[in-house]
N, C-alpha and C. Protein backbone atom coordinates (compact mmCIF):
# COMPACT_ATOMS: atom_id res chain seq x y z
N UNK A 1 68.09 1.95 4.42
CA UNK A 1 67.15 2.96 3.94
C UNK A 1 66.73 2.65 2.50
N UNK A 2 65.55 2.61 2.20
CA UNK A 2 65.00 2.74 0.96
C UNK A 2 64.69 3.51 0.07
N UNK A 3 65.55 3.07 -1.46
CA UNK A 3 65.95 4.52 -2.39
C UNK A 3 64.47 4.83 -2.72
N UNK A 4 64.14 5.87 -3.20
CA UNK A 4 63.31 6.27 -3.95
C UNK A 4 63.14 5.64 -5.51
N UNK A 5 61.86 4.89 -5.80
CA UNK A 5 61.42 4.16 -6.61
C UNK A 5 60.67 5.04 -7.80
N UNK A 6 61.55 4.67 -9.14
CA UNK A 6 61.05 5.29 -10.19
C UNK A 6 60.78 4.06 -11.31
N UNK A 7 59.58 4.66 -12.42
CA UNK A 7 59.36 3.70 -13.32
C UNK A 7 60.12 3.58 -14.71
N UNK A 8 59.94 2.42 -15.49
CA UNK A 8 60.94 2.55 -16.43
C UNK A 8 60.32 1.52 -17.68
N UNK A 9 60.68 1.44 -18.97
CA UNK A 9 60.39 0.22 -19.39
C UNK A 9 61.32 -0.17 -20.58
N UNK A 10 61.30 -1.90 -21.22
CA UNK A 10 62.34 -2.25 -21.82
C UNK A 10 61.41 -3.18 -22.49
N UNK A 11 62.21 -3.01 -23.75
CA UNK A 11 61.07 -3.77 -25.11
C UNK A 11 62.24 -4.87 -25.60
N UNK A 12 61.95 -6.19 -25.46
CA UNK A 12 62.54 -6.79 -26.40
C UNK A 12 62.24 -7.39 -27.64
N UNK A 13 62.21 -6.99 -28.54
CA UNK A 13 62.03 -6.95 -29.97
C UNK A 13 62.98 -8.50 -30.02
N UNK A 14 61.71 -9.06 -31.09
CA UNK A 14 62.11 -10.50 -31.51
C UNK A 14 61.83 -10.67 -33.08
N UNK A 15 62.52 -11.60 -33.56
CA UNK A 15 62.40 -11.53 -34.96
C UNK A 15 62.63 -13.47 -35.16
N UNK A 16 61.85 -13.53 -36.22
CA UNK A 16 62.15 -15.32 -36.69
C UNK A 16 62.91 -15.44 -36.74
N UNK A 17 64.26 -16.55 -36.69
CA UNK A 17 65.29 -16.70 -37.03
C UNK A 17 65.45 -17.94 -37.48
N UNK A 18 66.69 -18.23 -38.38
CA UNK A 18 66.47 -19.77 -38.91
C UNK A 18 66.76 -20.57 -37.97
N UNK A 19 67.05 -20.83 -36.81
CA UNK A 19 67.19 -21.63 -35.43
C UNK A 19 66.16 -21.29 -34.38
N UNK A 20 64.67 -20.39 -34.87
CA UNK A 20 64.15 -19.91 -34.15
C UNK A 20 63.83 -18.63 -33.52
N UNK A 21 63.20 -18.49 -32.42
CA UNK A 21 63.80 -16.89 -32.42
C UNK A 21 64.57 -16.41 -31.93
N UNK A 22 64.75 -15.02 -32.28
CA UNK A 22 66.18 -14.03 -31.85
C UNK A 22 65.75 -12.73 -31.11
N UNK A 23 66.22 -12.43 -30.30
CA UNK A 23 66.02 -11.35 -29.62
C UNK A 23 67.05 -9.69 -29.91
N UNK A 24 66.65 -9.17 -29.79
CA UNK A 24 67.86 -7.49 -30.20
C UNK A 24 68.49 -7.27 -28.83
N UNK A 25 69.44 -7.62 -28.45
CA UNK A 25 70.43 -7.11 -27.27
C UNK A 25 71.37 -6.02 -27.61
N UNK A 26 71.44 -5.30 -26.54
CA UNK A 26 72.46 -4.13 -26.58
C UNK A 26 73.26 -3.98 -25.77
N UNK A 27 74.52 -3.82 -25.90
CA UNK A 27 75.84 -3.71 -24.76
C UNK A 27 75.83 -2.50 -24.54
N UNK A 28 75.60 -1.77 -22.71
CA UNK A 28 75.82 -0.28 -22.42
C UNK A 28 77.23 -0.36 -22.56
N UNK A 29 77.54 0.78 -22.11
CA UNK A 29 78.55 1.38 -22.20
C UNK A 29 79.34 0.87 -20.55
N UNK A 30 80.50 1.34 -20.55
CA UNK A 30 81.51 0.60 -18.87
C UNK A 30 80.82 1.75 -18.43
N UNK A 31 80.17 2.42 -17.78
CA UNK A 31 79.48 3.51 -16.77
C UNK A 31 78.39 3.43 -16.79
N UNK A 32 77.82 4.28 -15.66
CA UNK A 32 76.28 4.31 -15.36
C UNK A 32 75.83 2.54 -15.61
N UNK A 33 74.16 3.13 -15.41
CA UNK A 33 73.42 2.12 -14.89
C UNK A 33 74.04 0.55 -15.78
N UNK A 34 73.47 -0.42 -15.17
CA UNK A 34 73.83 -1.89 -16.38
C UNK A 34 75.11 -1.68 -16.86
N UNK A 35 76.23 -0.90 -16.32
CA UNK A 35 77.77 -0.94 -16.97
C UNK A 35 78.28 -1.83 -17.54
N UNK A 36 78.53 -2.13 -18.84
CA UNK A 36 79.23 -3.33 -19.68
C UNK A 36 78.22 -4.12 -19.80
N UNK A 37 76.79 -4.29 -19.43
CA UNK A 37 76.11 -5.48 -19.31
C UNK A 37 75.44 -5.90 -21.07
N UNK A 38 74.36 -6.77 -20.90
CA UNK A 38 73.88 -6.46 -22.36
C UNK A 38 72.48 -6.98 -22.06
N UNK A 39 71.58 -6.04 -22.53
CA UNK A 39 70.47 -5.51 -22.20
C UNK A 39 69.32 -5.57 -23.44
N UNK A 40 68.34 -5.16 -22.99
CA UNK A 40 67.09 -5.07 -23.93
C UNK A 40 66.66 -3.70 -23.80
N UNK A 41 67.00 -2.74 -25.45
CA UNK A 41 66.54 -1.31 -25.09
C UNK A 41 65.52 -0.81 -24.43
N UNK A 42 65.29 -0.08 -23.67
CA UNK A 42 65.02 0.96 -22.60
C UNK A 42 65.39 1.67 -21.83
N UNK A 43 64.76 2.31 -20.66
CA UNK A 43 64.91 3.23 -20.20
C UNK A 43 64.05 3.88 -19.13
N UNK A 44 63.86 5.07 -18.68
CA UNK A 44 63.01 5.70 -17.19
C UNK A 44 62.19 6.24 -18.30
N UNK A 45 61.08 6.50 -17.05
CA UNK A 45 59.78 7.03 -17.79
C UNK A 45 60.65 8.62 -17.46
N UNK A 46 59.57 9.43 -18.67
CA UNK A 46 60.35 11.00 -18.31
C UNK A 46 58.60 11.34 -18.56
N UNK A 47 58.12 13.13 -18.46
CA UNK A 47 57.28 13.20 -17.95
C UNK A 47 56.45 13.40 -18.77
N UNK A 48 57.13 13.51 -20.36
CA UNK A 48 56.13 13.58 -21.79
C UNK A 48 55.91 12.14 -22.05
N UNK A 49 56.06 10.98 -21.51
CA UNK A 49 55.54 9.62 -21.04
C UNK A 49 54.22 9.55 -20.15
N UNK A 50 54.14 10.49 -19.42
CA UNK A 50 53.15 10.33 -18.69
C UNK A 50 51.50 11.09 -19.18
N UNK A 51 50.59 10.43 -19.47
CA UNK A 51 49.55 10.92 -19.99
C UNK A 51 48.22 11.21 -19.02
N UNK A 52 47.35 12.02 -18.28
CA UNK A 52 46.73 12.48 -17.21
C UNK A 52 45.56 11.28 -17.77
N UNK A 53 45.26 10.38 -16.69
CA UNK A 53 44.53 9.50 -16.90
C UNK A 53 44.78 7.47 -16.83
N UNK A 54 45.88 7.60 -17.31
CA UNK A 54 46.49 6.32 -17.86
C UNK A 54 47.47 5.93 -16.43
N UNK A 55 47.52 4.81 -16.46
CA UNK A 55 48.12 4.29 -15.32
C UNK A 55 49.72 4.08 -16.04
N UNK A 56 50.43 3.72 -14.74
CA UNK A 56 51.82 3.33 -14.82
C UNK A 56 52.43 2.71 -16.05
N UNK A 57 51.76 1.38 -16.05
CA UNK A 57 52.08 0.80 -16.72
C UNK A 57 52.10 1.66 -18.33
N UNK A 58 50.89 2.17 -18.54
CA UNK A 58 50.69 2.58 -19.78
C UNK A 58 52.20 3.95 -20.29
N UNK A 59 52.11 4.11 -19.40
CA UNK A 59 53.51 5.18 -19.34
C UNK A 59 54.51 4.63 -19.61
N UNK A 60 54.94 3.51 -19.00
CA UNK A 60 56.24 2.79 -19.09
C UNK A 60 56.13 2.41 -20.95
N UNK A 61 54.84 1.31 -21.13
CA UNK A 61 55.16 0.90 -22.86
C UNK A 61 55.67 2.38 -23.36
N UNK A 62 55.08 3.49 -23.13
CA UNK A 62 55.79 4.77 -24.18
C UNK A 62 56.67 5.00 -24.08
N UNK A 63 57.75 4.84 -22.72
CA UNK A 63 59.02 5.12 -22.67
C UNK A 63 59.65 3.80 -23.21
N UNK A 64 58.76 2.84 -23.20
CA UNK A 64 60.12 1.92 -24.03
C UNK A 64 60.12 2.25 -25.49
N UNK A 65 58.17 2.46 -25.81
CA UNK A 65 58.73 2.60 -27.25
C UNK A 65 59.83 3.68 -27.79
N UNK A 66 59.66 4.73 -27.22
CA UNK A 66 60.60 6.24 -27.25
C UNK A 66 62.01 5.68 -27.00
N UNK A 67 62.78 4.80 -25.89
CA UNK A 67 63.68 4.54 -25.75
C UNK A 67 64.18 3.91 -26.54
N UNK A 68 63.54 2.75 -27.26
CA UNK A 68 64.07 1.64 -28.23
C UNK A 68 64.51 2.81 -29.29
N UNK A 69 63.33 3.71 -29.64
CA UNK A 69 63.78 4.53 -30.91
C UNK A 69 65.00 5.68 -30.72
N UNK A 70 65.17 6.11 -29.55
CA UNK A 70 66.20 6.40 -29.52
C UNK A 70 67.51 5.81 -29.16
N UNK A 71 67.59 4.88 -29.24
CA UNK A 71 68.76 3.99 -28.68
C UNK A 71 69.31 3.23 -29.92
N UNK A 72 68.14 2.14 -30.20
CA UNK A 72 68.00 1.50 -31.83
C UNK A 72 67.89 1.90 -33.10
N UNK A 73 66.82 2.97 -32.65
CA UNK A 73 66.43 4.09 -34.62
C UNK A 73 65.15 2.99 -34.88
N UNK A 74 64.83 2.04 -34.17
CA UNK A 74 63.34 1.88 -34.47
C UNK A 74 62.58 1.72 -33.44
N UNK A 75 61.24 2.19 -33.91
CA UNK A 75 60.34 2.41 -33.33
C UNK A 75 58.79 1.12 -33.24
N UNK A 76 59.52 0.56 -32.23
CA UNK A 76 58.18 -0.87 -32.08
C UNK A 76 56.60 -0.64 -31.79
N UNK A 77 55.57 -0.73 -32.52
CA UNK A 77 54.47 -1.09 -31.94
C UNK A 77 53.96 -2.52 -32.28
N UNK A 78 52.64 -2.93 -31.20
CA UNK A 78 52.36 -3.47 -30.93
C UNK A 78 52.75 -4.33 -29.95
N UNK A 79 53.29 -3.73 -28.62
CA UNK A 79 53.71 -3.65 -27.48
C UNK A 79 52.92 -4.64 -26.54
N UNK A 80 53.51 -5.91 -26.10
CA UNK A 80 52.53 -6.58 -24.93
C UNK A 80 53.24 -7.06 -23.73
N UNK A 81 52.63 -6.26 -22.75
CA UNK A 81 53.45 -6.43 -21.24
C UNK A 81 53.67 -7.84 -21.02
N UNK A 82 54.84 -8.48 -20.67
CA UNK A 82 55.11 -9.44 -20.15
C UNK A 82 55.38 -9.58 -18.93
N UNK A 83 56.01 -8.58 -17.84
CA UNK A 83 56.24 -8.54 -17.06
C UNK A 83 56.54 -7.46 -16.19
N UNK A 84 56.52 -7.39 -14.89
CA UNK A 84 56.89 -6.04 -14.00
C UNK A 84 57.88 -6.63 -13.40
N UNK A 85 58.90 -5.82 -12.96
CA UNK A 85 60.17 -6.35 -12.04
C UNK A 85 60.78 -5.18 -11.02
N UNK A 86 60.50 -5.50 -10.01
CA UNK A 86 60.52 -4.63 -8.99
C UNK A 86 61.71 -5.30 -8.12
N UNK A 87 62.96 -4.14 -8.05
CA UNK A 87 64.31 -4.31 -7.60
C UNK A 87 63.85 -4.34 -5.78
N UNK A 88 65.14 -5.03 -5.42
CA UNK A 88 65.75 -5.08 -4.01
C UNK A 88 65.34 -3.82 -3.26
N UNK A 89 65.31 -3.86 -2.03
CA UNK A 89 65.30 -2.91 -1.25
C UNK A 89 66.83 -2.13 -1.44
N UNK A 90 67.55 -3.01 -1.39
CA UNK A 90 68.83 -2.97 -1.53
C UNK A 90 69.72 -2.05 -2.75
N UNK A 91 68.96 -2.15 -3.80
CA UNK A 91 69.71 -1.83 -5.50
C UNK A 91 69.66 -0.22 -4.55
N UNK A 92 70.55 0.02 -5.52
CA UNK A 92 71.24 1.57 -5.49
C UNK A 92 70.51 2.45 -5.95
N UNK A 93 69.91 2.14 -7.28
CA UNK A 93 68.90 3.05 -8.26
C UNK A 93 67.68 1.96 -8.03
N UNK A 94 66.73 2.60 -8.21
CA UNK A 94 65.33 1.68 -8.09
C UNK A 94 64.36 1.69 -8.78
N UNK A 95 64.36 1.20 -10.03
CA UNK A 95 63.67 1.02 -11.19
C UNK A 95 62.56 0.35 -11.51
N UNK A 96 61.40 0.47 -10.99
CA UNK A 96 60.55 -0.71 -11.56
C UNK A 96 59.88 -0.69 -13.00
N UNK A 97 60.59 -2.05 -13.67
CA UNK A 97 60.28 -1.71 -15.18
C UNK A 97 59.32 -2.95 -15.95
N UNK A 98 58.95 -2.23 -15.95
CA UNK A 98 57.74 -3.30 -16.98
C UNK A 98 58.42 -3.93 -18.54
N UNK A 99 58.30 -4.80 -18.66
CA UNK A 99 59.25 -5.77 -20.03
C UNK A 99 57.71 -5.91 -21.31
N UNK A 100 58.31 -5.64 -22.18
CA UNK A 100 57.24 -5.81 -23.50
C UNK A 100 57.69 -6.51 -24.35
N UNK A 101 57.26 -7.58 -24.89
CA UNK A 101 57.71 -8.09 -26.09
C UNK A 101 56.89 -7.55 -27.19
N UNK A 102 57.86 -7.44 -28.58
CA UNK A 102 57.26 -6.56 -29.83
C UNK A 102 58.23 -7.20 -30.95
N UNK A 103 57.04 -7.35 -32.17
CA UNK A 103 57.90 -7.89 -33.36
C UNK A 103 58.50 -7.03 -33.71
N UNK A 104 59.68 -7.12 -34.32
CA UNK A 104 61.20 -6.10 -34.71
C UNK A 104 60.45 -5.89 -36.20
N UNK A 105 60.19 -4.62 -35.85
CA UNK A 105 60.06 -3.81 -37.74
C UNK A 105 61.14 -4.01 -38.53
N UNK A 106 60.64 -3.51 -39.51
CA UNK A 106 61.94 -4.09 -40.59
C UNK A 106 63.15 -2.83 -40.78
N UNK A 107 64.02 -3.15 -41.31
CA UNK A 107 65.10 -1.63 -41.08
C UNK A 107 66.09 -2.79 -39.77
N UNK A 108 67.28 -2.20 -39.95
CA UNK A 108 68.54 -2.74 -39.47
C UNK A 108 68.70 -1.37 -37.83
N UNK A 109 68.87 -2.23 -36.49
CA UNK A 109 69.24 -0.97 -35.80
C UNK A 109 70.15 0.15 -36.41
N UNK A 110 69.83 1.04 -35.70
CA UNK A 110 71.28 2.16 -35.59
C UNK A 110 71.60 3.02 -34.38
N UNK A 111 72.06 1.88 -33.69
CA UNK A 111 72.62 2.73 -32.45
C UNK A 111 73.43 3.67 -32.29
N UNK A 112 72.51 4.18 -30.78
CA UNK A 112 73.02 5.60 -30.69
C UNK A 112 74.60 5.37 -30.09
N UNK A 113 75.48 6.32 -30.82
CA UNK A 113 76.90 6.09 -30.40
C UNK A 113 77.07 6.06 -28.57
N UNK A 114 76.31 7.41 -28.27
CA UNK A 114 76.74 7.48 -26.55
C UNK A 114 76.18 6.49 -25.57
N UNK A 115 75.52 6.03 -25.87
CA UNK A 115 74.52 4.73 -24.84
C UNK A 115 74.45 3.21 -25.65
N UNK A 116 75.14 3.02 -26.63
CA UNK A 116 75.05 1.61 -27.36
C UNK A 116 76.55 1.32 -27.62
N UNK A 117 76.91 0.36 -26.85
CA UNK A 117 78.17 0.14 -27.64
C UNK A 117 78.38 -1.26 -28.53
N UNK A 118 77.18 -1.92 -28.86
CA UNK A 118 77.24 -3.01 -29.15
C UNK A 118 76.00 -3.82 -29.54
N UNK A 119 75.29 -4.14 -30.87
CA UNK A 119 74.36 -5.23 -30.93
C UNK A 119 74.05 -6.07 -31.56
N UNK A 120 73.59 -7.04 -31.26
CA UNK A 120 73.25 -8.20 -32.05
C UNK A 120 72.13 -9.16 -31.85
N UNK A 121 71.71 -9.67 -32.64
CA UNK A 121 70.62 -10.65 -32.59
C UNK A 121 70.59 -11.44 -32.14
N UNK A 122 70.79 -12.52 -30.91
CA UNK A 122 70.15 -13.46 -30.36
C UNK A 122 69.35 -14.41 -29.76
N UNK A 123 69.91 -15.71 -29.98
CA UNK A 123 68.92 -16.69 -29.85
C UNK A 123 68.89 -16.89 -28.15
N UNK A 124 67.35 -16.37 -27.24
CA UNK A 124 67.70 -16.67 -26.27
C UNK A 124 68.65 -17.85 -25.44
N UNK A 125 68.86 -18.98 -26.10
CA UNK A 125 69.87 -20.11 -26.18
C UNK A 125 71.23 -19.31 -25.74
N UNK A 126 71.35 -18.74 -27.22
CA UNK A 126 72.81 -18.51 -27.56
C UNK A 126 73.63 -17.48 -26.31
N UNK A 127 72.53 -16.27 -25.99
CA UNK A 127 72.50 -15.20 -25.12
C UNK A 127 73.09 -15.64 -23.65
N UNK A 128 72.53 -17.27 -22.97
CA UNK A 128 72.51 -17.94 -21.59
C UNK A 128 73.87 -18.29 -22.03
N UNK A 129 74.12 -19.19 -23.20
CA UNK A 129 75.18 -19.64 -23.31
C UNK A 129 76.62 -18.86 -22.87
N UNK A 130 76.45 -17.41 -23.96
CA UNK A 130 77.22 -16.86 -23.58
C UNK A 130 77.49 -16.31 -22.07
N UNK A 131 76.48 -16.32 -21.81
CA UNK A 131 76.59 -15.97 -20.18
C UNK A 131 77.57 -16.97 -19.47
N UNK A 132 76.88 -18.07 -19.58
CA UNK A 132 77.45 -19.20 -18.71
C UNK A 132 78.91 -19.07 -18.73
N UNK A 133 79.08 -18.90 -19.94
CA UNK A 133 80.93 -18.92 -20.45
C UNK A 133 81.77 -17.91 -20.17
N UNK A 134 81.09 -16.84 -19.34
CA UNK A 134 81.55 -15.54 -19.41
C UNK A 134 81.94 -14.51 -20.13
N UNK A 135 81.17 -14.70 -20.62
CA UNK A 135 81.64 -13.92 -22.66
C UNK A 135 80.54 -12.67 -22.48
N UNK A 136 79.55 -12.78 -21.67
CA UNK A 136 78.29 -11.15 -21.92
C UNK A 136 78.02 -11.65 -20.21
N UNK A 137 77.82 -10.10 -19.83
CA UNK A 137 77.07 -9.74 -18.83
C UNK A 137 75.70 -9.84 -18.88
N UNK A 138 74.72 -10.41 -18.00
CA UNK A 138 73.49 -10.08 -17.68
C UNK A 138 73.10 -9.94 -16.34
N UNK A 139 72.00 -9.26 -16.28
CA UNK A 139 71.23 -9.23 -14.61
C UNK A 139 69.90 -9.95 -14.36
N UNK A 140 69.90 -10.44 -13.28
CA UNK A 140 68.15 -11.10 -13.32
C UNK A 140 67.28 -10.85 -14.18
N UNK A 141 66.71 -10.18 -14.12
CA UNK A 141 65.55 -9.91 -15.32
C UNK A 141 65.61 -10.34 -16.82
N UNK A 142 66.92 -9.54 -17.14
CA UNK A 142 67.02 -10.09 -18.69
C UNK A 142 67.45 -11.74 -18.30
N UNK A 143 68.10 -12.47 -17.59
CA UNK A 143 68.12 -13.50 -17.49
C UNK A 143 67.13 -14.75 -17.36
N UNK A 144 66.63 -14.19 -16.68
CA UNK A 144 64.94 -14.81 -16.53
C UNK A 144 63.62 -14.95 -17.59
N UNK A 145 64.46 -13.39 -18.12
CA UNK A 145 63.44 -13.57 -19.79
C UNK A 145 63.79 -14.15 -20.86
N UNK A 146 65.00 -14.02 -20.67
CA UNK A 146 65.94 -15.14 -21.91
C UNK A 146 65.45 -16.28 -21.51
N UNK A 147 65.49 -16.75 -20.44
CA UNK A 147 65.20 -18.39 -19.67
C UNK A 147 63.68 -18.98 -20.57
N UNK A 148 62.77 -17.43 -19.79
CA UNK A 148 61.31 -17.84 -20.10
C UNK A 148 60.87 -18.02 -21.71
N UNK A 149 61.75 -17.52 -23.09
CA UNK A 149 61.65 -17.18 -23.94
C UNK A 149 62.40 -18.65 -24.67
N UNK A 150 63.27 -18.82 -24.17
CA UNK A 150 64.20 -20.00 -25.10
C UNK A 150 62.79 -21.54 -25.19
N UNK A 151 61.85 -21.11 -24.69
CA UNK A 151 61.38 -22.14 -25.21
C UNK A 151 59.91 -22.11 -25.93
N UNK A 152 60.23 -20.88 -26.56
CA UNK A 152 59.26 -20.50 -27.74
C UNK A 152 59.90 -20.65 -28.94
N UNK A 153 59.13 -21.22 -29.62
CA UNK A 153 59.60 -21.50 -31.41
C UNK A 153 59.52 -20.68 -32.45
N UNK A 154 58.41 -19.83 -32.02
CA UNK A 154 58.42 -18.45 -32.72
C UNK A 154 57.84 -17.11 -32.29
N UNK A 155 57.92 -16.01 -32.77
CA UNK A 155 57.84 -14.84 -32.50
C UNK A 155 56.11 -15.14 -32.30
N UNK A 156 55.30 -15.59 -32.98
CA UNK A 156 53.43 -16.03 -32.91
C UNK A 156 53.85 -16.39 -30.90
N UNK A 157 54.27 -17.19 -31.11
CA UNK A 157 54.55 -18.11 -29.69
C UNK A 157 54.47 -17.55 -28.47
N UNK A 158 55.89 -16.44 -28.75
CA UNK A 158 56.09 -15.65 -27.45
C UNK A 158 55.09 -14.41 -27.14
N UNK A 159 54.68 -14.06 -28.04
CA UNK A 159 54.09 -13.08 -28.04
C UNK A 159 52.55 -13.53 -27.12
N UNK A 160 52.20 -14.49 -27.19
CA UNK A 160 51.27 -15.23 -27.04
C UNK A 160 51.74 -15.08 -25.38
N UNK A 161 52.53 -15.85 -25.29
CA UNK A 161 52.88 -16.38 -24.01
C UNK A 161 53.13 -14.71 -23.09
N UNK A 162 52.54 -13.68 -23.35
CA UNK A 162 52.82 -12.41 -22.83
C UNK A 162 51.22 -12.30 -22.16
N UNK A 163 50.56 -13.42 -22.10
CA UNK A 163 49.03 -13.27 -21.96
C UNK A 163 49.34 -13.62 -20.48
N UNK A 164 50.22 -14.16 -19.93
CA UNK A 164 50.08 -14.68 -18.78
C UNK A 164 51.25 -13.74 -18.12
N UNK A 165 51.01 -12.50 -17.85
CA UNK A 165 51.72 -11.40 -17.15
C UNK A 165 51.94 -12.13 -15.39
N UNK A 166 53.26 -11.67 -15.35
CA UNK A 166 53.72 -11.87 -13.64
C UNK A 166 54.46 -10.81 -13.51
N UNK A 167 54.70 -10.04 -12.39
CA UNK A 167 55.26 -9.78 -11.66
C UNK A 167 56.07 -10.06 -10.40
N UNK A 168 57.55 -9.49 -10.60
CA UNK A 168 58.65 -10.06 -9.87
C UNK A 168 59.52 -9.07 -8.95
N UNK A 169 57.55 -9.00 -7.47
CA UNK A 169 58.98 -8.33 -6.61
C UNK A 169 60.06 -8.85 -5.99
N UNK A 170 61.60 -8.29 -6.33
CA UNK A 170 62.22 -9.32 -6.19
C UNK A 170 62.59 -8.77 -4.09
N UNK A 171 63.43 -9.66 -3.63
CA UNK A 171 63.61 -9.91 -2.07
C UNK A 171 65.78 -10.68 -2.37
N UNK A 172 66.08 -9.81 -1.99
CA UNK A 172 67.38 -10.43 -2.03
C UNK A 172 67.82 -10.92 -1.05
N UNK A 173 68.53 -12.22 -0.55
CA UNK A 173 68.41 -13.65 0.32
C UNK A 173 70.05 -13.44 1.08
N UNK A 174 70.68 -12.79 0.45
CA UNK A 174 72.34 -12.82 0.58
C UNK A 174 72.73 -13.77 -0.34
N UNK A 175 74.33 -13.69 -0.55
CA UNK A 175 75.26 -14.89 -1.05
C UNK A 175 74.73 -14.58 -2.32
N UNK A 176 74.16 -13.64 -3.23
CA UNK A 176 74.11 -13.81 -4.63
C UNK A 176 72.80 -14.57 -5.07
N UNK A 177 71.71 -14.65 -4.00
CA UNK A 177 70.57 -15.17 -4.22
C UNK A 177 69.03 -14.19 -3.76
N UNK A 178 68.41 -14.70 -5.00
CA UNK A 178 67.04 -13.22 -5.50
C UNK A 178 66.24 -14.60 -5.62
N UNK A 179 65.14 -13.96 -4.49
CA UNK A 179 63.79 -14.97 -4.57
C UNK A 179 62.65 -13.96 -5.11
N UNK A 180 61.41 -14.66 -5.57
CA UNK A 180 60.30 -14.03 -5.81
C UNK A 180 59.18 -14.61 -5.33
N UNK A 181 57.92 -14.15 -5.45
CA UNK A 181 56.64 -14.66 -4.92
C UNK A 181 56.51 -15.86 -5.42
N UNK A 182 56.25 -16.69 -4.46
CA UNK A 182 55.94 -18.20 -4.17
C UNK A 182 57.62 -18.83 -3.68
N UNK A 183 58.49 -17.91 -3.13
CA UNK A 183 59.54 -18.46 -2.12
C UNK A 183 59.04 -18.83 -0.85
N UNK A 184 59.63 -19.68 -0.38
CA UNK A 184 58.84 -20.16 1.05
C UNK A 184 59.94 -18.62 1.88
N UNK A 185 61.02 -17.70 1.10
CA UNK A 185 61.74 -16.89 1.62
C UNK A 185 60.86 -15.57 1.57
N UNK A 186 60.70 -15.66 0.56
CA UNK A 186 59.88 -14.01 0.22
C UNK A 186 58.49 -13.31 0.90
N UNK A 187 58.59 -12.51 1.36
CA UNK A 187 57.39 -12.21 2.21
C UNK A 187 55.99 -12.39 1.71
N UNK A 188 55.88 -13.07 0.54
CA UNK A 188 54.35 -13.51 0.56
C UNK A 188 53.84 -14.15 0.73
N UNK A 189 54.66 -15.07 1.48
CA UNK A 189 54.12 -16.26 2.63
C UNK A 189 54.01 -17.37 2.33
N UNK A 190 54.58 -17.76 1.02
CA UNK A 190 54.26 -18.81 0.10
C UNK A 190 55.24 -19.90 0.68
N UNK A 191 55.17 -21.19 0.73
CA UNK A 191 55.67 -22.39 1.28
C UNK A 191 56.84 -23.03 0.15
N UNK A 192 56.76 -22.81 -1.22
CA UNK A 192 57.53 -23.33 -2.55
C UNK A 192 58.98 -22.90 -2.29
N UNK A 193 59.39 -22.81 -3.45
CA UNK A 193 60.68 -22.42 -3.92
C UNK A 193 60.51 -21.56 -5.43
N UNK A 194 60.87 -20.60 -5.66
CA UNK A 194 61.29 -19.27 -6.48
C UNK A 194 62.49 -18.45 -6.34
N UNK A 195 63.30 -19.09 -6.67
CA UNK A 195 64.61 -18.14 -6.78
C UNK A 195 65.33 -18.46 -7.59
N UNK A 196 66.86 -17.26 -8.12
CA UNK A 196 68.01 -17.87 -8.59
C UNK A 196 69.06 -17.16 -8.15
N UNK A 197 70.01 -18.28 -8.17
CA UNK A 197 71.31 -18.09 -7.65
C UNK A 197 72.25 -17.71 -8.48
N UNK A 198 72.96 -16.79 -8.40
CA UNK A 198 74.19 -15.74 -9.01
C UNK A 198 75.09 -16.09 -8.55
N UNK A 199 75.44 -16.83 -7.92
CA UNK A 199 76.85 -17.44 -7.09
C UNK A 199 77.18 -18.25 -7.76
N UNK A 200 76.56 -18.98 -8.33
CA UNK A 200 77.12 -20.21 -9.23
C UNK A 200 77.24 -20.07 -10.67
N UNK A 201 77.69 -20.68 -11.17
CA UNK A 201 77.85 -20.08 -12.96
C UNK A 201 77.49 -21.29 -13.76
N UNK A 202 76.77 -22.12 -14.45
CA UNK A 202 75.84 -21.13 -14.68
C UNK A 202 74.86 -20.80 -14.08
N UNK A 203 73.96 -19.98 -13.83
CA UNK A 203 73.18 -20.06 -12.52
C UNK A 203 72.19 -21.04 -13.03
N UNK A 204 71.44 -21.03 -11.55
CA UNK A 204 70.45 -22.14 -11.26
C UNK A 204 69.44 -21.51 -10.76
N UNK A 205 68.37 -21.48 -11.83
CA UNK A 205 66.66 -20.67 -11.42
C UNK A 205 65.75 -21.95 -11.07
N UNK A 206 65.40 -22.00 -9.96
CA UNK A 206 64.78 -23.14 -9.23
C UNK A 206 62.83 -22.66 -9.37
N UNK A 207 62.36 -23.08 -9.57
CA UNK A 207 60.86 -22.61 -9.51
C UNK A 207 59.98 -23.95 -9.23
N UNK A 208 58.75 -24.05 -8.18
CA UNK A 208 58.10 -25.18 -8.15
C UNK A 208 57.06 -24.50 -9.09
């Protein structure tokens, strides 16, 4: 049976760094959604997000900006969709959240005690690394954006690279494997390969 699908969105704020750029990650908390994981602030659209006129998407950038500021203590504009990511039939909660990249204003986070237990600046590099090693939790999405991001040199760069929006409904395969459009698996009929595998450590995102 298929959960009921709500919208959501998540800003990752990037900043120059002397190795390049860095991204703002946040460790939830051991409960609820993303438990222990480490994430890019956001959150669900709520209904003072929603403006009579404006489509989805436009709803979601306000709940990220609103979320970042309540989560972080700052408040990002200049917001540019990078991506939509539309969960499994399967996921438990069903979130489809649109991803924004935004230059990090100046001011140091200040996370909120009940929903932040943890943040720091990283280099999408550093972020996989730790993954690989088992040192931080991540889930597809932020994984995939760390992936797509580690090979921008600067914050000009990525931001740029937000011009070429995709969306990722994802199709889960079994065994710890999530394909997307242009899988010869995924129902859009496509003949390629698009997926990655969670079974293996470090994983392996295959794309023709």
């Amino acid at each position: 049976m298929t959960s009921t699908m709500l919208d959501g969105g998540t800003v990752v704020l990037l900043r120059d760094g002397g190795r390049g750029i860095e991204a703002l990650m946040i460790r939830r908390p051991d409960r609820g959604s993303f438990a222990g994981a480490w994430v890019f602030p956001g959150g669900v659209v709520e209904h003072s997000d929603v403006v009579e006129g404006e489509d989805d998407r436009q709803a979601a950038e306000r709940a990220a900006a609103r979320e970042c500021e309540e989560e972080v203590g700052v408040r990002p504009t200049g917001l540019r969709a990078l991506s939509c990511w539309v969960p499994p039939d399967e996921a438990p909660k069903r979130v489809r959240t649109w991803f924004f990249l935004a230059p990090a204003p100046d001011g140091d986070p200040r996370p909120a005690p009940d929903e932040v237990m943890e943040t720091a600046w990283l280099s999408p590099a550093a972020a996989l690394q730790q993954h690989a090693d088992r040192r931080m939790t991540l889930f597809p999405p932020t994984w995939v954006t760390l992936t797509a991001l580690s090979g921008c040199g600067s914050v000009a760069e990525a931001l740029a690279s937000a011009s070429s929006f995709e969306s990722f409904a994802t199709r889960f395969l079994g065994d710890g494997v999530f394909a997307w459009a242009g899988d010869a698996e995924h129902p859009d009929g496509a003949s390629g390969t698009h997926r990655l595998d969670t079974a293996v450590m470090p994983w392996r995102y295959t794309r023709d």
